[in-house]
N, C-alpha and C. Protein backbone atom coordinates (compact mmCIF):
# COMPACT_ATOMS: atom_id res chain seq x y z
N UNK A 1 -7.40 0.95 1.04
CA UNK A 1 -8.52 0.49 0.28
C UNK A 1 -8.31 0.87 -1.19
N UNK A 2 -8.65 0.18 -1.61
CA UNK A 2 -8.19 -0.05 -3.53
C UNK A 2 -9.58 0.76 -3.93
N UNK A 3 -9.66 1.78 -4.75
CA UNK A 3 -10.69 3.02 -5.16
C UNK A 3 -10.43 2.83 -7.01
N UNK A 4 -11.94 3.09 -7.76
CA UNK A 4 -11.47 3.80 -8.71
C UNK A 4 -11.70 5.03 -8.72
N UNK A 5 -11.10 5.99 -9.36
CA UNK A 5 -11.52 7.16 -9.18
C UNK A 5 -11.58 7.82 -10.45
N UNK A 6 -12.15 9.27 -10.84
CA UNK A 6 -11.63 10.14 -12.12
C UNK A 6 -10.94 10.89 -11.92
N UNK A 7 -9.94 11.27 -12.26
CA UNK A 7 -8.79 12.15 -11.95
C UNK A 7 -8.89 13.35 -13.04
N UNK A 8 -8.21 14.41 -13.23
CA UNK A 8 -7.65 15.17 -13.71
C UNK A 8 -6.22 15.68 -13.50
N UNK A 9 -5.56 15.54 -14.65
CA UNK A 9 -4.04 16.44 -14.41
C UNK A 9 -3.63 16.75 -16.10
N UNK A 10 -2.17 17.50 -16.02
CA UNK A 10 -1.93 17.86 -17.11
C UNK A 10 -0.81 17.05 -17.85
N UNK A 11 -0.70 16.71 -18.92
CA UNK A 11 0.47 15.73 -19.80
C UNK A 11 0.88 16.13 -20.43
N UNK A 12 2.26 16.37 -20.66
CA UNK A 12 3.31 16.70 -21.63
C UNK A 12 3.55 15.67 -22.48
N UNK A 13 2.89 16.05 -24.14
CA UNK A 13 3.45 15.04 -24.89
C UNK A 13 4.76 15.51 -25.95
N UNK A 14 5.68 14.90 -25.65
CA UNK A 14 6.78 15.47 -26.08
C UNK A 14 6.63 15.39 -27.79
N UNK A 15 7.77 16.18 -28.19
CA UNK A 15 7.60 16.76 -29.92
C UNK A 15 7.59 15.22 -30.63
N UNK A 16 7.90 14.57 -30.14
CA UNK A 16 8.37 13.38 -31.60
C UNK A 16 6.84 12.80 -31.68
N UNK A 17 6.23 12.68 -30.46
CA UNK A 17 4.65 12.24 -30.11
C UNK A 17 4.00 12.96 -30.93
N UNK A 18 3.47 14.09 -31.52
CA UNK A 18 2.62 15.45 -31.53
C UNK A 18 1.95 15.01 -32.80
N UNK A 19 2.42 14.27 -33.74
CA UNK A 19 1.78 13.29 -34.95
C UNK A 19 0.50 12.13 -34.74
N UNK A 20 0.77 12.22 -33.21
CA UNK A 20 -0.43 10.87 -32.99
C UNK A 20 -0.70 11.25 -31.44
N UNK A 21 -1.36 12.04 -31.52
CA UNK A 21 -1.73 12.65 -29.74
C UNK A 21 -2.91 11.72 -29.68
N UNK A 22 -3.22 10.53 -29.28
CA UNK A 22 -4.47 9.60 -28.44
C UNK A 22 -4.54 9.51 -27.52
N UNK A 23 -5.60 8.61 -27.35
CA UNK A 23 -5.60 8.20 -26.16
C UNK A 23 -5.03 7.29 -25.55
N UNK A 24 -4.54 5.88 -26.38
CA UNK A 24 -3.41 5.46 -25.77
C UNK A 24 -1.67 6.48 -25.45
N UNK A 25 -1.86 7.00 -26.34
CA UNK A 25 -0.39 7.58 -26.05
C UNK A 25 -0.57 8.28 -24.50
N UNK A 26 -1.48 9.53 -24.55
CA UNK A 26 -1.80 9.91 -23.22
C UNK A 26 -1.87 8.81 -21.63
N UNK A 27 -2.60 8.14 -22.29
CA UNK A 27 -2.62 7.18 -21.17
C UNK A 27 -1.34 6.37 -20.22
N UNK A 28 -0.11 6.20 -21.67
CA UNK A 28 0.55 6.15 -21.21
C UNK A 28 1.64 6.84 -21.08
N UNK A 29 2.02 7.60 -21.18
CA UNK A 29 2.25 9.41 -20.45
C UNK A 29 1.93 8.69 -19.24
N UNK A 30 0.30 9.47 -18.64
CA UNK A 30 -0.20 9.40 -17.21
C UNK A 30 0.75 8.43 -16.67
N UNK A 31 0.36 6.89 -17.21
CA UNK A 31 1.13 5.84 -15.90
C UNK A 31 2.32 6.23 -15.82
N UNK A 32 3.37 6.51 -16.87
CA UNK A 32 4.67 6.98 -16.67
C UNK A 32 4.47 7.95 -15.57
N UNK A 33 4.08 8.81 -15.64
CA UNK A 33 4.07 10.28 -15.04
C UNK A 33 3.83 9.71 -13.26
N UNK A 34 2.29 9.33 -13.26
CA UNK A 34 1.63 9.25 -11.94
C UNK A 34 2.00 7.82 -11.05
N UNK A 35 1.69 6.61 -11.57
CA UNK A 35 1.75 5.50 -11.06
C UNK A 35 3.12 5.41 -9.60
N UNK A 36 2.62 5.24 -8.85
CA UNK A 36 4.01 5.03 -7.82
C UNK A 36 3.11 6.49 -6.99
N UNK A 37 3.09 6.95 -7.32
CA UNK A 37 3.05 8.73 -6.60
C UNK A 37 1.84 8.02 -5.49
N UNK A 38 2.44 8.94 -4.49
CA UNK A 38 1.85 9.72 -3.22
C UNK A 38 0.78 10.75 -3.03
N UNK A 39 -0.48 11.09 -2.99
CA UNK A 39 -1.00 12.09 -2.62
C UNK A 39 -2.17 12.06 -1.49
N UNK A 40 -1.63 12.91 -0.44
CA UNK A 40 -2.77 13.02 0.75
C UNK A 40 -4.10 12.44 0.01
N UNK A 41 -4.62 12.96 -0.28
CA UNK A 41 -6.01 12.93 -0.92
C UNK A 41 -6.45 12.06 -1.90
N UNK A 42 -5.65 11.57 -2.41
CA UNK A 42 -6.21 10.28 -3.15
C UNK A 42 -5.48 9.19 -2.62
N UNK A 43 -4.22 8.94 -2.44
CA UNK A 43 -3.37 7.62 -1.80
C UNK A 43 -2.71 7.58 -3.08
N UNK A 44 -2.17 6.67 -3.54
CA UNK A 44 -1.01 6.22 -4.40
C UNK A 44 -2.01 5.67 -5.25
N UNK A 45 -1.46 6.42 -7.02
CA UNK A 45 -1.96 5.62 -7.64
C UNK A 45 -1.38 4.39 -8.10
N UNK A 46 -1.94 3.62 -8.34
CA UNK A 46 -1.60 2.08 -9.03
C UNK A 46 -1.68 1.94 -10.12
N UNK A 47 -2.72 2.33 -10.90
CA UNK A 47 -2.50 2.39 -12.55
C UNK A 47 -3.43 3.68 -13.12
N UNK A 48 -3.50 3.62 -14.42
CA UNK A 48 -4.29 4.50 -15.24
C UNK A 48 -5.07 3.48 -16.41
N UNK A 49 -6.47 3.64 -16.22
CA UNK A 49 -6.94 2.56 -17.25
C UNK A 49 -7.86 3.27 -18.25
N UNK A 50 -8.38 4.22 -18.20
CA UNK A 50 -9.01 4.98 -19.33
C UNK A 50 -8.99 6.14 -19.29
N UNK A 51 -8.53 7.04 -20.36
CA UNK A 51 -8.48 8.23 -20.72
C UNK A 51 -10.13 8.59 -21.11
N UNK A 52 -10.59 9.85 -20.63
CA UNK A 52 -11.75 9.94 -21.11
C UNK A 52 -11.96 11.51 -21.88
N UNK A 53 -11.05 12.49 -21.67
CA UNK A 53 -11.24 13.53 -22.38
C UNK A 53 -9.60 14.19 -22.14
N UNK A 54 -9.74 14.88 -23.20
CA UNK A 54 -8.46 15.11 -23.70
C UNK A 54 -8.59 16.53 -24.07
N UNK A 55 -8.40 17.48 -23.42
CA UNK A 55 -8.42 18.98 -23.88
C UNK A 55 -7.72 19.47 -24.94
N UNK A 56 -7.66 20.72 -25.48
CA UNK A 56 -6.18 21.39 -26.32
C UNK A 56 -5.43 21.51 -25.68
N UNK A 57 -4.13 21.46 -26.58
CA UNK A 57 -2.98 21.71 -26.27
C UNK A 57 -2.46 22.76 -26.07
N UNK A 58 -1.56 23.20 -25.52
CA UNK A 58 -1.16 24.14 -24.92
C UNK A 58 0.66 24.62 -24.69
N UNK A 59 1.26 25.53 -25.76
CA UNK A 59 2.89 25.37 -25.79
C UNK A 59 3.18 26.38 -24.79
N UNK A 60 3.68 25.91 -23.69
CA UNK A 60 4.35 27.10 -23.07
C UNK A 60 5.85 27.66 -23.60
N UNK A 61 6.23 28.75 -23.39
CA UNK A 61 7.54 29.52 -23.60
C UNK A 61 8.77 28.58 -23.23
N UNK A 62 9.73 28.29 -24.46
CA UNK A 62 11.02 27.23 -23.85
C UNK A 62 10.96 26.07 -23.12
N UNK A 63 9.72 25.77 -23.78
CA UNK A 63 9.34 24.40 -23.35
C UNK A 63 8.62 23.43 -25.03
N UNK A 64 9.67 22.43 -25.49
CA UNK A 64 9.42 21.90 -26.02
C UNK A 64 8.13 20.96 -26.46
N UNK A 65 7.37 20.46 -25.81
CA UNK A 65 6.49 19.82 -26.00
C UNK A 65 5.03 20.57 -25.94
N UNK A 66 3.96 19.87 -26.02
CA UNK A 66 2.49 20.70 -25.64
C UNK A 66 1.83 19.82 -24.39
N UNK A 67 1.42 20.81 -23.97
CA UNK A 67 0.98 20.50 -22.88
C UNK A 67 -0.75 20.27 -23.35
N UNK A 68 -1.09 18.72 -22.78
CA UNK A 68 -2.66 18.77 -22.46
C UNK A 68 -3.08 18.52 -21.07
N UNK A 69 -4.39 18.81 -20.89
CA UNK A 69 -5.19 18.45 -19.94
C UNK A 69 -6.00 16.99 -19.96
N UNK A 70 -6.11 16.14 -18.85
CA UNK A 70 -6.57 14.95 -19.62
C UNK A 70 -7.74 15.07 -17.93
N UNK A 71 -8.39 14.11 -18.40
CA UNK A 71 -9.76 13.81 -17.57
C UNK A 71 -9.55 11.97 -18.13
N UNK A 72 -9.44 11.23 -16.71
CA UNK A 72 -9.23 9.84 -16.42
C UNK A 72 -9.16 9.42 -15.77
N UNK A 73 -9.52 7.80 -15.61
CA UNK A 73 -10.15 6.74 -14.94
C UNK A 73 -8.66 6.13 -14.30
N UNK A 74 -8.64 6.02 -12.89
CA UNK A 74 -7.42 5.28 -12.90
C UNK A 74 -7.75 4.56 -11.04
N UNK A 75 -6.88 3.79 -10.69
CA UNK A 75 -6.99 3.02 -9.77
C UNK A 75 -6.33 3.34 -8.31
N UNK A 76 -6.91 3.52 -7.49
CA UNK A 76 -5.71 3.96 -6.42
C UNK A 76 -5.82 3.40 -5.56
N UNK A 77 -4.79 3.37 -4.49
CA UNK A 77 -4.94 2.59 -2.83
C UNK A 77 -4.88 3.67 -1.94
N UNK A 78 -5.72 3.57 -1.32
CA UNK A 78 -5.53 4.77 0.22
C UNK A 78 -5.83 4.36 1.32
N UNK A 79 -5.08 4.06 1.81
CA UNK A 79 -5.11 3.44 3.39
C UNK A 79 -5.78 4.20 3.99
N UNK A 80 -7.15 3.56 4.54
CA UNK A 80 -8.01 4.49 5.75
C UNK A 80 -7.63 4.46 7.00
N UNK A 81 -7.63 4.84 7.71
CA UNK A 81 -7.33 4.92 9.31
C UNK A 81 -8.76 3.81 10.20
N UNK A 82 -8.39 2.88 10.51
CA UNK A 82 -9.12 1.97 11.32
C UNK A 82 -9.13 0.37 10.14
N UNK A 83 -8.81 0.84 9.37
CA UNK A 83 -9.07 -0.51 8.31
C UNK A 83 -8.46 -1.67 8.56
N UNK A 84 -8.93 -2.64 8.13
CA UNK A 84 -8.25 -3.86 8.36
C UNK A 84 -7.87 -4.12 6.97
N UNK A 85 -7.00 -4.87 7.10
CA UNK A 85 -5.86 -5.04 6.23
C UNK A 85 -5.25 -6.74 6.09
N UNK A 86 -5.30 -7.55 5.11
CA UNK A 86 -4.36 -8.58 4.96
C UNK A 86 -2.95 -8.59 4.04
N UNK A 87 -2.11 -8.91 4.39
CA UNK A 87 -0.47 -8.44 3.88
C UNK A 87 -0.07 -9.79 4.32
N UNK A 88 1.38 -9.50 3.31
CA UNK A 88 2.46 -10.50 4.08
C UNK A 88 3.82 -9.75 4.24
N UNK A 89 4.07 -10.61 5.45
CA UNK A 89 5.50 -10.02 6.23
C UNK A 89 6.87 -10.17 5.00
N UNK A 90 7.04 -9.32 4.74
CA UNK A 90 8.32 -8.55 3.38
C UNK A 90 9.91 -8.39 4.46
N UNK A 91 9.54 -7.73 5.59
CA UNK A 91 10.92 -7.71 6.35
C UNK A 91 10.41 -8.21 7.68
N UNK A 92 11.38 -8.65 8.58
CA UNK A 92 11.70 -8.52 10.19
C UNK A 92 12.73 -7.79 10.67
N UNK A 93 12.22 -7.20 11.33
CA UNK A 93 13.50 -6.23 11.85
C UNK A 93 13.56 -6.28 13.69
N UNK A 94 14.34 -5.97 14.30
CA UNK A 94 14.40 -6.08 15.63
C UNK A 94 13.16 -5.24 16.61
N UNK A 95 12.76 -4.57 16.29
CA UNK A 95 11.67 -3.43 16.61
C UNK A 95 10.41 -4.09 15.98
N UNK A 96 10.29 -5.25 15.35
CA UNK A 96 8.31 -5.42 14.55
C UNK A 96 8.76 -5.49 12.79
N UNK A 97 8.10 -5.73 12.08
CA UNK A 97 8.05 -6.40 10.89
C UNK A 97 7.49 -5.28 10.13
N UNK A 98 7.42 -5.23 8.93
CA UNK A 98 7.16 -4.61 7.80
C UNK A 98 6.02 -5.45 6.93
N UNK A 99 5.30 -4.77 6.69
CA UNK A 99 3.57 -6.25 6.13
C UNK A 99 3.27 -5.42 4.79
N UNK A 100 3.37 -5.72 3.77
CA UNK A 100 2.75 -5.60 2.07
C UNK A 100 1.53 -5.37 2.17
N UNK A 101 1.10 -3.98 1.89
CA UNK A 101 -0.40 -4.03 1.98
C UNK A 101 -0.68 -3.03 0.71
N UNK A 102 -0.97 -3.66 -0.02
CA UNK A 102 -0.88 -3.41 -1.96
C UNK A 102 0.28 -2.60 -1.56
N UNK A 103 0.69 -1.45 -2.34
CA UNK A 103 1.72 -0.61 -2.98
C UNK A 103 2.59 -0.16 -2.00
N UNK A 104 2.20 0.11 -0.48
CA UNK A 104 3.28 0.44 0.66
C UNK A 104 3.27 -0.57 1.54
N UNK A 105 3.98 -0.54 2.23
CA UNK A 105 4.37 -1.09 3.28
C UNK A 105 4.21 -0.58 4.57
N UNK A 106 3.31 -1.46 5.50
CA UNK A 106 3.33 -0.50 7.17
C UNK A 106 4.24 -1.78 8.36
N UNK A 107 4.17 -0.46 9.08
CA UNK A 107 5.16 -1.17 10.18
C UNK A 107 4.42 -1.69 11.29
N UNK A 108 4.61 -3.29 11.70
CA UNK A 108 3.62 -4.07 12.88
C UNK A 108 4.81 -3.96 13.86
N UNK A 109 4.43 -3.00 15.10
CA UNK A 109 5.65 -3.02 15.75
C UNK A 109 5.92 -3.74 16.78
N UNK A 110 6.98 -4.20 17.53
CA UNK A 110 6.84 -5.65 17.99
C UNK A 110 5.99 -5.31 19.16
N UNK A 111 5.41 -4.35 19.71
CA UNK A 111 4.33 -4.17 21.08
C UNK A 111 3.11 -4.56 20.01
N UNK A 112 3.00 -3.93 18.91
CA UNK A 112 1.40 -4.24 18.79
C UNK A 112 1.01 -5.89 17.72
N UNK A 113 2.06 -6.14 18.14
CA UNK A 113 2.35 -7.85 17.59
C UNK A 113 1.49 -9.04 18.73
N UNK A 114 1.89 -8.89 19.90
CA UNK A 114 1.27 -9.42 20.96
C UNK A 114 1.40 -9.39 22.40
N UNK A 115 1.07 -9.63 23.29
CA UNK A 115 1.22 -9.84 24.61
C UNK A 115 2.55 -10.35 25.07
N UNK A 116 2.91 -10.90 24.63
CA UNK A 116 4.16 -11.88 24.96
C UNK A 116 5.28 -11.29 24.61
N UNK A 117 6.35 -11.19 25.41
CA UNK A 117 7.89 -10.57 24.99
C UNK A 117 8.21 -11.24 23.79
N UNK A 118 8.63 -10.80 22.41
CA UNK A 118 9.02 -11.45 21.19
C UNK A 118 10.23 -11.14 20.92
N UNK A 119 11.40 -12.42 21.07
CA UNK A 119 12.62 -11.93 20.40
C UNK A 119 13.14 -12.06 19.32
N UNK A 120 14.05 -11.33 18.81
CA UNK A 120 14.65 -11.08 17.45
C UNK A 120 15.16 -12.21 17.01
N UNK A 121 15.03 -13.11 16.04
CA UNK A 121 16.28 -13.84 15.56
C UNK A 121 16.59 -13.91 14.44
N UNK A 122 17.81 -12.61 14.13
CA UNK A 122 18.04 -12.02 13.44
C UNK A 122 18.53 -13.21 11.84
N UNK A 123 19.08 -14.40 12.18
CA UNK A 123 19.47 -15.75 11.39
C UNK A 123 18.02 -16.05 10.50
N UNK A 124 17.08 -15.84 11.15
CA UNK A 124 15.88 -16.40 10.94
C UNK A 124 15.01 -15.63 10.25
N UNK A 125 15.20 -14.10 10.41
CA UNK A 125 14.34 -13.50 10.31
C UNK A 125 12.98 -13.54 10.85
N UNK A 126 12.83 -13.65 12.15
CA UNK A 126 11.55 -14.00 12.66
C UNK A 126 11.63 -13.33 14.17
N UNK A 127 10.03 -13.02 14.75
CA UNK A 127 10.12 -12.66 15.94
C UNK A 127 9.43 -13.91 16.61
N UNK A 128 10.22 -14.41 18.03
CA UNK A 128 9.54 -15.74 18.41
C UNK A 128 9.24 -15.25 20.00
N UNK A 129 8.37 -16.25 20.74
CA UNK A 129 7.81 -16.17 21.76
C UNK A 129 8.46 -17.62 22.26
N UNK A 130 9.06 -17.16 23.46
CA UNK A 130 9.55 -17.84 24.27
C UNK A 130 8.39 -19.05 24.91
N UNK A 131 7.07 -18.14 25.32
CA UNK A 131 6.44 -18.38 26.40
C UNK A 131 5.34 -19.56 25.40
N UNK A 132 4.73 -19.25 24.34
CA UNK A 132 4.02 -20.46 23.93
C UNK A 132 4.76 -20.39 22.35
N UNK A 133 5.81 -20.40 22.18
CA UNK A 133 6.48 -20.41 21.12
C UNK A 133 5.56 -20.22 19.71
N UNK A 134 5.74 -19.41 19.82
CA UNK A 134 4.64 -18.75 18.66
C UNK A 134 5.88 -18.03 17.67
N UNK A 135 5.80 -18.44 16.24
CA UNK A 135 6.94 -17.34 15.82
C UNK A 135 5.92 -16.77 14.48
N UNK A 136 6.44 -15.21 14.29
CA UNK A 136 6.07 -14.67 13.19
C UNK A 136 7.16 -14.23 12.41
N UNK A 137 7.41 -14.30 10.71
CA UNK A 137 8.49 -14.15 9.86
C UNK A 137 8.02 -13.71 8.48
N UNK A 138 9.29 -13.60 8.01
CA UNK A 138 9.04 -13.35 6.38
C UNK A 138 8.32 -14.10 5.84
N UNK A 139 6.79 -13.85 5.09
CA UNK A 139 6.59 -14.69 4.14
C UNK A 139 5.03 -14.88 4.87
N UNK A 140 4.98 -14.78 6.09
CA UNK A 140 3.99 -15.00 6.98
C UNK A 140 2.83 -13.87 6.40
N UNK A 141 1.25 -14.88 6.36
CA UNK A 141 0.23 -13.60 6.39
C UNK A 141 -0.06 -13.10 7.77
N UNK A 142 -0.59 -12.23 7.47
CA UNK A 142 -0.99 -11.45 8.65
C UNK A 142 -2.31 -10.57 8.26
N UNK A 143 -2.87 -10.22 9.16
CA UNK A 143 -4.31 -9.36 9.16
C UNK A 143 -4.07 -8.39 10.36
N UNK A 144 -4.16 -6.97 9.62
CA UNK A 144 -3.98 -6.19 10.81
C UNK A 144 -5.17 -4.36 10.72
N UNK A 145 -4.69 -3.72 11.61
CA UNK A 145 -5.67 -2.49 11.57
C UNK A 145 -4.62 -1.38 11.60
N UNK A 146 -4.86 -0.75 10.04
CA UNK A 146 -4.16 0.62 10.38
C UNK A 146 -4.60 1.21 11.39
N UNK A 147 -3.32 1.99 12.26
CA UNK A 147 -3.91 2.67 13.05
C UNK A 147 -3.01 4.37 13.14
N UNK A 148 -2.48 4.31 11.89
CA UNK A 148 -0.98 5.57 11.89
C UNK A 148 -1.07 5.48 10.31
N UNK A 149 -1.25 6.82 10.07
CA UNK A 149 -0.90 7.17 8.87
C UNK A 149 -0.17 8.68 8.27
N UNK A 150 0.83 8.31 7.73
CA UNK A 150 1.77 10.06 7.80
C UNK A 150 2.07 9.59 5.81
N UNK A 151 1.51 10.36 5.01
CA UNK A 151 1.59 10.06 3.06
C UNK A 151 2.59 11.19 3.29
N UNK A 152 3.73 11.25 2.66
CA UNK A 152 5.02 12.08 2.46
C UNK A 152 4.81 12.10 0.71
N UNK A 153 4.51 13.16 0.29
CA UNK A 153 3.92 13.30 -1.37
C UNK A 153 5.09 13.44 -1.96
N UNK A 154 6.34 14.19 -1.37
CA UNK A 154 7.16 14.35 -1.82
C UNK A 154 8.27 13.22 -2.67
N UNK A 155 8.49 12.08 -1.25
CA UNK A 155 8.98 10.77 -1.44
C UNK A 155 8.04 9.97 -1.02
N UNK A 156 7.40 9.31 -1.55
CA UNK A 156 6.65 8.23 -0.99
C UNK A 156 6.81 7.23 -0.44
N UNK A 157 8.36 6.85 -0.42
CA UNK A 157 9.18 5.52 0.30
C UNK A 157 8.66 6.09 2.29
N UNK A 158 8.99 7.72 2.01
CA UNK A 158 9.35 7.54 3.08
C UNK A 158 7.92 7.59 4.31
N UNK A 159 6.97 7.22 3.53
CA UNK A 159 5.66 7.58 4.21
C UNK A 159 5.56 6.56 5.00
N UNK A 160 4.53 6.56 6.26
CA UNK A 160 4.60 5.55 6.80
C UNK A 160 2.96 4.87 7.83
N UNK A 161 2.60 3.87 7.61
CA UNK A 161 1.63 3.10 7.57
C UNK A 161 1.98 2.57 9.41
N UNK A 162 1.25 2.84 10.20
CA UNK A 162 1.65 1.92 11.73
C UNK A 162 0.10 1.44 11.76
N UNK A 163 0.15 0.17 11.99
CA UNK A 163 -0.80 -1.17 11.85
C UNK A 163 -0.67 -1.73 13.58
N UNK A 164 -1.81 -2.24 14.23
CA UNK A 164 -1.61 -3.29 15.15
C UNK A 164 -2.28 -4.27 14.97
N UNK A 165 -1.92 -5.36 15.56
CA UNK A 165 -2.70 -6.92 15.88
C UNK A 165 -3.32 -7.20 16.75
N UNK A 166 -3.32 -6.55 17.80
CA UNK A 166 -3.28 -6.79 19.17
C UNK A 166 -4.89 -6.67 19.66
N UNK A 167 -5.76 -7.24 18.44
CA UNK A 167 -7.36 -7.09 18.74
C UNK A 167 -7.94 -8.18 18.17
N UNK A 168 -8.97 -8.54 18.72
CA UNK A 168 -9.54 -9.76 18.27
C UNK A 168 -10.05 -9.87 17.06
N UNK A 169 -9.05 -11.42 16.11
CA UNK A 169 -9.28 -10.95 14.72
C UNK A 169 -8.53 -10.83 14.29
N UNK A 170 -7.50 -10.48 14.34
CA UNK A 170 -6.40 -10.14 14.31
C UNK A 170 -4.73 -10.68 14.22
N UNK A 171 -3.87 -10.71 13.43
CA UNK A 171 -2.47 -11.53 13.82
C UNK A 171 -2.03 -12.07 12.46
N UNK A 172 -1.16 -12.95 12.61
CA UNK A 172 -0.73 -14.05 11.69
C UNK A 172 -1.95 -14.88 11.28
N UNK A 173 -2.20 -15.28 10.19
CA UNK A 173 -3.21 -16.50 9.67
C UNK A 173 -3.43 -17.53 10.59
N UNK A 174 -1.94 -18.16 10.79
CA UNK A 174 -2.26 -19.62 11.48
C UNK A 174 -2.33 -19.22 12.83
N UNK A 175 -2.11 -18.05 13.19
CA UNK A 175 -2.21 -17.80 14.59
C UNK A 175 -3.95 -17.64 14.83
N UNK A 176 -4.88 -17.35 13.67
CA UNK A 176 -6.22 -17.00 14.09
C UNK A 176 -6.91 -18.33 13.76
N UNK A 177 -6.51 -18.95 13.20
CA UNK A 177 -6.94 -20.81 13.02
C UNK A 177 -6.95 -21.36 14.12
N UNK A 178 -5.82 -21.26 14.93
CA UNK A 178 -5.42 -21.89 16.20
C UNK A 178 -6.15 -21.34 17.47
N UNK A 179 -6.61 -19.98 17.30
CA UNK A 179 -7.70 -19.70 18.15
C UNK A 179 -9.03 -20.57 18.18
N UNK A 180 -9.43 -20.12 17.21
CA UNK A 180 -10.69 -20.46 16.54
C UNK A 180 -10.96 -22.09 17.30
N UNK A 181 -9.88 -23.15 16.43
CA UNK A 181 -9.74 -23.93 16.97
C UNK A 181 -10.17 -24.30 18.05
N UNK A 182 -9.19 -23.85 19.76
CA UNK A 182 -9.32 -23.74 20.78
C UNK A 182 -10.90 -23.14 21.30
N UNK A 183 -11.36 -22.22 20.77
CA UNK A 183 -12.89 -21.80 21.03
C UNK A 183 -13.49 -23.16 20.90
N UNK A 184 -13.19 -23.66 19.72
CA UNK A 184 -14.53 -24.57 18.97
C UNK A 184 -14.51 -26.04 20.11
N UNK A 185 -13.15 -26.18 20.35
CA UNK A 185 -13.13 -27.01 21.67
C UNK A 185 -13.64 -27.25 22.84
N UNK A 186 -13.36 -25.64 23.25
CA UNK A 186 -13.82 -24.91 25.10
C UNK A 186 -15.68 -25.45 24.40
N UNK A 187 -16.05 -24.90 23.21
CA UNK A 187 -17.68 -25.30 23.29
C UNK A 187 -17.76 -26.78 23.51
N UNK A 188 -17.21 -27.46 22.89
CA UNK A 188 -17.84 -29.05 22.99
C UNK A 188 -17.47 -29.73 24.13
N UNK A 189 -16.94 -28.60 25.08
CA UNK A 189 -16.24 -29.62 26.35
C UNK A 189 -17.44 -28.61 27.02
């Protein structure tokens, strides 16, 4: 879920900066600094959009620059546990697909994809169903429910998001059209 929030942390503005310490400069410091990052407790930020207070500076020992404190407005994503989610499929892999859901990526694994045995075709990049030929691939939307969440603050690549489909509501786009569909039928018959 996409949050704004107020943050606090500290910014090093290096010596050549120290002539024009603002608030744009700070600001962009922060996105340099934060943007991309990992943290349990807030999720990954995505950007920094307003600086709102700016403390003194502060030189520590053999350290070139001054250090401030900043107080700011910035944007984050944090995947909740039960959320639903719309993405599109970025990889296929033999094991379930990889789905874009803003800034990380979670894994739809091929059990919580669907009922039906789905095989690899690795040429294609796609997982297909033999039985009512149903295929899901790169490029494909999808709507799904976190249901696994492990934020690694350290590296954030390596964190990891586990999502299923396998609930009503749920799946590829055209796969929930084609339900729908079929309902709206079973009524008029």
């Amino acid at each position: 879920m996409y949050k704004r929030a107020r943050l606090k942390d500290t910014i090093e503005v290096p010596p050549e900066h120290l002539g024009d310490v603002s608030p744009d400069l700070v600001k962009r410091l922060l996105q340099d600094k934060l943007e991309g990052r990992m943290d349990e407790d807030i999720g990954s930020v995505v950007t920094v959009t307003e600086v709102h207070d700016l403390g003194d500076g502060a030189v520590l020992p053999n350290r070139p620059g001054v250090y401030f404190k900043a107080e700011f407005d910035a944007v984050t994503f944090d995947p909740e546990m039960q959320e639903v989610v719309d993405g599109e499929i970025v990889e296929v892999v033999s094991f379930g697909a990889f789905v874009g859901i803003g800034p990380v990526d979670g894994l739809l694994h091929v059990s919580q994809i669907s009922d039906e045995y789905l095989a690899f075709d690795e040429e294609n990049q796609q997982l297909a169903s033999r039985e009512s030929n149903s295929v899901i691939g790169t490029g494909d939307s999808v709507r799904a429910r976190i249901v696994t969440k492990s934020i690694d603050e350290r590296n954030p690549r390596e964190s990891k998001i586990g999502l299923t489909a396998k609930q009503p509501g749920l799946g590829k786009h055209g796969w929930l059209r084609e339900e729908r569909e079929r309902e709206q039928t079973e009524e008029v018959e």
